[in-house]
N, C-alpha and C. Protein backbone atom coordinates (compact mmCIF):
# COMPACT_ATOMS: atom_id res chain seq x y z
N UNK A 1 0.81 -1.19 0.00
CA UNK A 1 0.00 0.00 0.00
C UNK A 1 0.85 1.26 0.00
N UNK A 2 1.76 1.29 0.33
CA UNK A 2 3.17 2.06 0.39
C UNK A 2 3.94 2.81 -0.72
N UNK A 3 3.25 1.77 -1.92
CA UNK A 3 3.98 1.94 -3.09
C UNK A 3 3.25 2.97 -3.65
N UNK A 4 4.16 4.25 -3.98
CA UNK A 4 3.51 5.21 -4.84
C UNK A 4 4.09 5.01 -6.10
N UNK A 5 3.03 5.01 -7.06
CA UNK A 5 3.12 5.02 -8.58
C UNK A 5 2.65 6.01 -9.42
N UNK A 6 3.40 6.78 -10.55
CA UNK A 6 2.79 7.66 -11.53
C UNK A 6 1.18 7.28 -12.28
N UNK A 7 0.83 8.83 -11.88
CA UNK A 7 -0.36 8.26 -12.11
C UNK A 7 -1.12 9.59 -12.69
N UNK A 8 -2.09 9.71 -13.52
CA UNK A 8 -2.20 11.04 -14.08
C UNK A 8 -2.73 11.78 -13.01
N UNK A 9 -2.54 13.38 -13.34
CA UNK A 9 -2.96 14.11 -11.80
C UNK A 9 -3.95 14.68 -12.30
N UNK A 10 -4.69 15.04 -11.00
CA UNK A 10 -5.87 15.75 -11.71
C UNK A 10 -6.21 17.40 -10.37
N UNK A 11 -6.12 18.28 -10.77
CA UNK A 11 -5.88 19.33 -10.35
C UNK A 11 -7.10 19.82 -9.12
N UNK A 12 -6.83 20.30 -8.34
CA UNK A 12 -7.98 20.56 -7.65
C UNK A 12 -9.40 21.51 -8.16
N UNK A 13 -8.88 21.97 -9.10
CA UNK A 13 -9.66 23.01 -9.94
C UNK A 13 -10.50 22.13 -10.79
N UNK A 14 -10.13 21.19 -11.38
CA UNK A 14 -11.18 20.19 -12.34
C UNK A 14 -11.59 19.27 -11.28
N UNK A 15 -11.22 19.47 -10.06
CA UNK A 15 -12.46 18.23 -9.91
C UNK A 15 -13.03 19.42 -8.50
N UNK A 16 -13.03 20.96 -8.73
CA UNK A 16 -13.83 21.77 -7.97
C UNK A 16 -15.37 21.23 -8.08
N UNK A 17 -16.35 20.54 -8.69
CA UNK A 17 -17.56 20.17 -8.63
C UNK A 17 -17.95 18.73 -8.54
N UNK A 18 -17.09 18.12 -8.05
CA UNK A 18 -16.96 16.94 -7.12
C UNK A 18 -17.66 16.81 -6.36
N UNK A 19 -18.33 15.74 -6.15
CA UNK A 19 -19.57 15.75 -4.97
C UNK A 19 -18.70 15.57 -3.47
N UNK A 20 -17.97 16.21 -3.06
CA UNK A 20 -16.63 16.32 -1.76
C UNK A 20 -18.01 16.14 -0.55
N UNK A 21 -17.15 15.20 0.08
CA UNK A 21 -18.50 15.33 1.89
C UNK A 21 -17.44 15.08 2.60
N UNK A 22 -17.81 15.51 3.91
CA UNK A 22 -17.01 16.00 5.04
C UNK A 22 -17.80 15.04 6.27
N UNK A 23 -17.43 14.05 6.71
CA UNK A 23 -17.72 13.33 8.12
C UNK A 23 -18.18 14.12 8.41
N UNK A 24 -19.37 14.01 9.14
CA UNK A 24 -20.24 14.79 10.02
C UNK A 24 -19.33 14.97 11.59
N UNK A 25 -18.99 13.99 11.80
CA UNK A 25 -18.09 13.94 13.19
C UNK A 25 -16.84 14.92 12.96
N UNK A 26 -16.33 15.61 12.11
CA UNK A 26 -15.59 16.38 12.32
C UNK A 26 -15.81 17.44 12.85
N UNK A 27 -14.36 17.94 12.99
CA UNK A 27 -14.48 19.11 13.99
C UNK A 27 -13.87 20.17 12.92
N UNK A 28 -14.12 21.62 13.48
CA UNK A 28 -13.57 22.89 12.78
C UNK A 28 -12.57 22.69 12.29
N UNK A 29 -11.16 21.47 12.47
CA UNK A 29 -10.07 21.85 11.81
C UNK A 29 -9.55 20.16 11.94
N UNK A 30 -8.61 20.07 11.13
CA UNK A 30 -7.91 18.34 10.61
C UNK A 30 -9.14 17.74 10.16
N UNK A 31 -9.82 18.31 9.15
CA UNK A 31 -10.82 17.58 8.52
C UNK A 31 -10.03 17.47 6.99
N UNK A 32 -10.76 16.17 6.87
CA UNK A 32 -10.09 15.83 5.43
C UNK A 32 -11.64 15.46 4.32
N UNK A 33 -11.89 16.00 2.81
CA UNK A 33 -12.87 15.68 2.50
C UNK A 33 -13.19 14.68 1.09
N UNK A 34 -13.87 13.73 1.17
CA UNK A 34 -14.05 12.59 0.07
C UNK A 34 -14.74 13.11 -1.02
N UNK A 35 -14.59 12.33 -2.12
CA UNK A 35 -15.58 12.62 -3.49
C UNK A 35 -15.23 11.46 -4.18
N UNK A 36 -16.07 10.92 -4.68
CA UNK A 36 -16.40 9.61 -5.88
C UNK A 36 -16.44 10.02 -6.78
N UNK A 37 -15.00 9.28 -7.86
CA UNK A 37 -14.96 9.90 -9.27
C UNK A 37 -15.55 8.85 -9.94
N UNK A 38 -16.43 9.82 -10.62
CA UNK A 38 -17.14 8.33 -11.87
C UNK A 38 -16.39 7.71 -12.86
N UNK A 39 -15.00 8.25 -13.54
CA UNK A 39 -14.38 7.98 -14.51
C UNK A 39 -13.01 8.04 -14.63
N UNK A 40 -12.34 7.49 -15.14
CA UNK A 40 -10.99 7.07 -15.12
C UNK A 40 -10.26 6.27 -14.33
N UNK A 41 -9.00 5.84 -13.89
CA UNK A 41 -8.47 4.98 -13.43
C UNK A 41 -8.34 5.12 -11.75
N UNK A 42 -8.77 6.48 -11.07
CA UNK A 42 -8.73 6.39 -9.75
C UNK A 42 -10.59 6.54 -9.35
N UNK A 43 -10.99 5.78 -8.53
CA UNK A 43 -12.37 5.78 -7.98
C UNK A 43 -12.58 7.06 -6.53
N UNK A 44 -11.70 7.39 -6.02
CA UNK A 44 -12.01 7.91 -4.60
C UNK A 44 -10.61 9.25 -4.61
N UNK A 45 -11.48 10.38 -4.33
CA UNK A 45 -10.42 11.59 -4.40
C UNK A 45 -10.44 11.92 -3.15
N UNK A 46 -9.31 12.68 -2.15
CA UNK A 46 -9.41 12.88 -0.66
C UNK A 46 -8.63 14.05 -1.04
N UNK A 47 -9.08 15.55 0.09
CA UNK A 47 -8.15 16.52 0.32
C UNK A 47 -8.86 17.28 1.61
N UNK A 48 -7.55 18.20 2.17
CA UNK A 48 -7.38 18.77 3.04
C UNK A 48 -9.23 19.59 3.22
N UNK A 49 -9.71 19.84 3.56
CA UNK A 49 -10.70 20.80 4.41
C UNK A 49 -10.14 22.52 3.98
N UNK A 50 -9.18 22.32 4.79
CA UNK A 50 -8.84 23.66 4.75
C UNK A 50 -8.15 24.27 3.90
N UNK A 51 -7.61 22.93 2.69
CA UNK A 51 -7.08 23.96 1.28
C UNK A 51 -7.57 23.34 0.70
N UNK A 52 -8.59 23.38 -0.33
CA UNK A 52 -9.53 22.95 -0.92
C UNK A 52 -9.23 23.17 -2.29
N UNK A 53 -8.29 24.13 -2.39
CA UNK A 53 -7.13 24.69 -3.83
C UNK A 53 -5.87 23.64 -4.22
N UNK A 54 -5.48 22.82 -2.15
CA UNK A 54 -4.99 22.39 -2.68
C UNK A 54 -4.26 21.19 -3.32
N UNK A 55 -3.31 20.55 -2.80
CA UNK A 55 -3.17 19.03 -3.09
C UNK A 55 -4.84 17.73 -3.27
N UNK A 56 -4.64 17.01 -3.96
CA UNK A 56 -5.80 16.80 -4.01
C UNK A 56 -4.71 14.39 -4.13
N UNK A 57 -5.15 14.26 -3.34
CA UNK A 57 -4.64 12.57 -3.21
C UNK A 57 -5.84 11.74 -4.01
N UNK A 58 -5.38 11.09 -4.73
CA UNK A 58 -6.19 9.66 -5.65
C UNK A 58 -5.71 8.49 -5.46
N UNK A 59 -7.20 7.71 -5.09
CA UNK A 59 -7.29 6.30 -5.45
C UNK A 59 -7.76 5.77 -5.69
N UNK A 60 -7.39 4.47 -5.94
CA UNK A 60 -7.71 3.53 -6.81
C UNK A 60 -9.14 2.41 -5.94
N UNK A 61 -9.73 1.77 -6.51
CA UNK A 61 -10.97 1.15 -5.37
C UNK A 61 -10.37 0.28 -4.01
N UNK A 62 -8.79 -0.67 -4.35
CA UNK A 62 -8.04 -1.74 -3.78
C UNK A 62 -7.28 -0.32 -3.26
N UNK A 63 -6.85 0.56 -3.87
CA UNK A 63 -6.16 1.46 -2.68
C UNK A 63 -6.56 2.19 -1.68
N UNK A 64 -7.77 2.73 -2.15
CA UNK A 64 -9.07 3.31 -1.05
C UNK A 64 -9.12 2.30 -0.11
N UNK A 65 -9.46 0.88 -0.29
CA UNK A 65 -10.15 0.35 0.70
C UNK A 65 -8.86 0.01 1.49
N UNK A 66 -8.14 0.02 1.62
CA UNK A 66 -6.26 -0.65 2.22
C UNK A 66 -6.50 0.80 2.76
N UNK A 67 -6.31 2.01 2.16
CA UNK A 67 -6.37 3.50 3.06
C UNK A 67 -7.06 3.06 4.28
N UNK A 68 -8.36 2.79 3.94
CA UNK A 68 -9.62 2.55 4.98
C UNK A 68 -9.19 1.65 6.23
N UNK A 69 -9.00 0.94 5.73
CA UNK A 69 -8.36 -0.36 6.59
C UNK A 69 -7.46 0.06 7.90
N UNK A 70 -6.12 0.65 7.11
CA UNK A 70 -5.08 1.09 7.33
C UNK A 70 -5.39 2.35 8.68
N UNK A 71 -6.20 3.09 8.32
CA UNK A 71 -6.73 4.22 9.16
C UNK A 71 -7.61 3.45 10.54
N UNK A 72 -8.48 2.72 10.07
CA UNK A 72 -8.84 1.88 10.91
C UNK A 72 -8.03 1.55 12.00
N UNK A 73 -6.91 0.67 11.71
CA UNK A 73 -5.72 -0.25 12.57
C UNK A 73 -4.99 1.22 13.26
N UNK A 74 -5.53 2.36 12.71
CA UNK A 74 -4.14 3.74 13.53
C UNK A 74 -2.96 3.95 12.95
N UNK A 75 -2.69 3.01 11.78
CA UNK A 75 -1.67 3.08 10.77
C UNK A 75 -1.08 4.59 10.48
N UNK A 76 -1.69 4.97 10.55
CA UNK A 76 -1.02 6.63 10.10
C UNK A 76 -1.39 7.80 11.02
N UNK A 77 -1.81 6.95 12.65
CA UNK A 77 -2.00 8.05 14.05
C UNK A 77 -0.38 8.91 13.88
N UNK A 78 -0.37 9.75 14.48
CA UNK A 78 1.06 10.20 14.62
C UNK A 78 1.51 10.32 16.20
N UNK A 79 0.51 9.92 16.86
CA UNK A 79 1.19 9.49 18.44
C UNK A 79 1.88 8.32 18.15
C-alpha cells in the first residue's frame, strides 16, 4: 500500500464540482474531504478541508479500501 506510482494528476480546480463530503463527526479543523470519481483509473479523491485549492490525493478502489483499513488499525495516528 506504500507503493507510490505515476499516475495522471488531476488538479484541484477540475475536480472543484466533485460531490466532496465532510464526516459529520468532524471538527472545525484536521478535517479531510471525500468525493467519488465516476471515470478514469482512480475511484475515490481525498483533500485537506482547509485547502480545498490544494493538493488533491487519488485512489484507486483496492487502494481506497487498504487507506480505509489502514486508518482503521491507527496506521497513520502520529502518536
Amino acid at each position: 500500500m506504500n507503493d507510490i506510482r505515476k499516475t495522471p494528476s488531476v488538479t484541484a480546480h477540475q475536480l472543484a464540482d466533485a460531490p466532496w463530503r465532510k464526516s459529520t463527526r468532524s471538527q472545525t479543523s484536521n478535517c479531510v474531504e471525500v468525493a467519488p470519481l465516476g471515470t478514469g483509473p482512480s475511484a475515490v479523491a481525498l483533500r485537506d478541508s482547509k485547502d480545498q485549492s490544494g493538493p488533491v490525493l487519488q485512489f484507486n478502489r483496492s487502494g481506497w479500501l487498504g487507506f480505509i483499513a489502514g486508518a482503521k488499525k491507527g496506521q497513520f495516528d502520529l502518536n
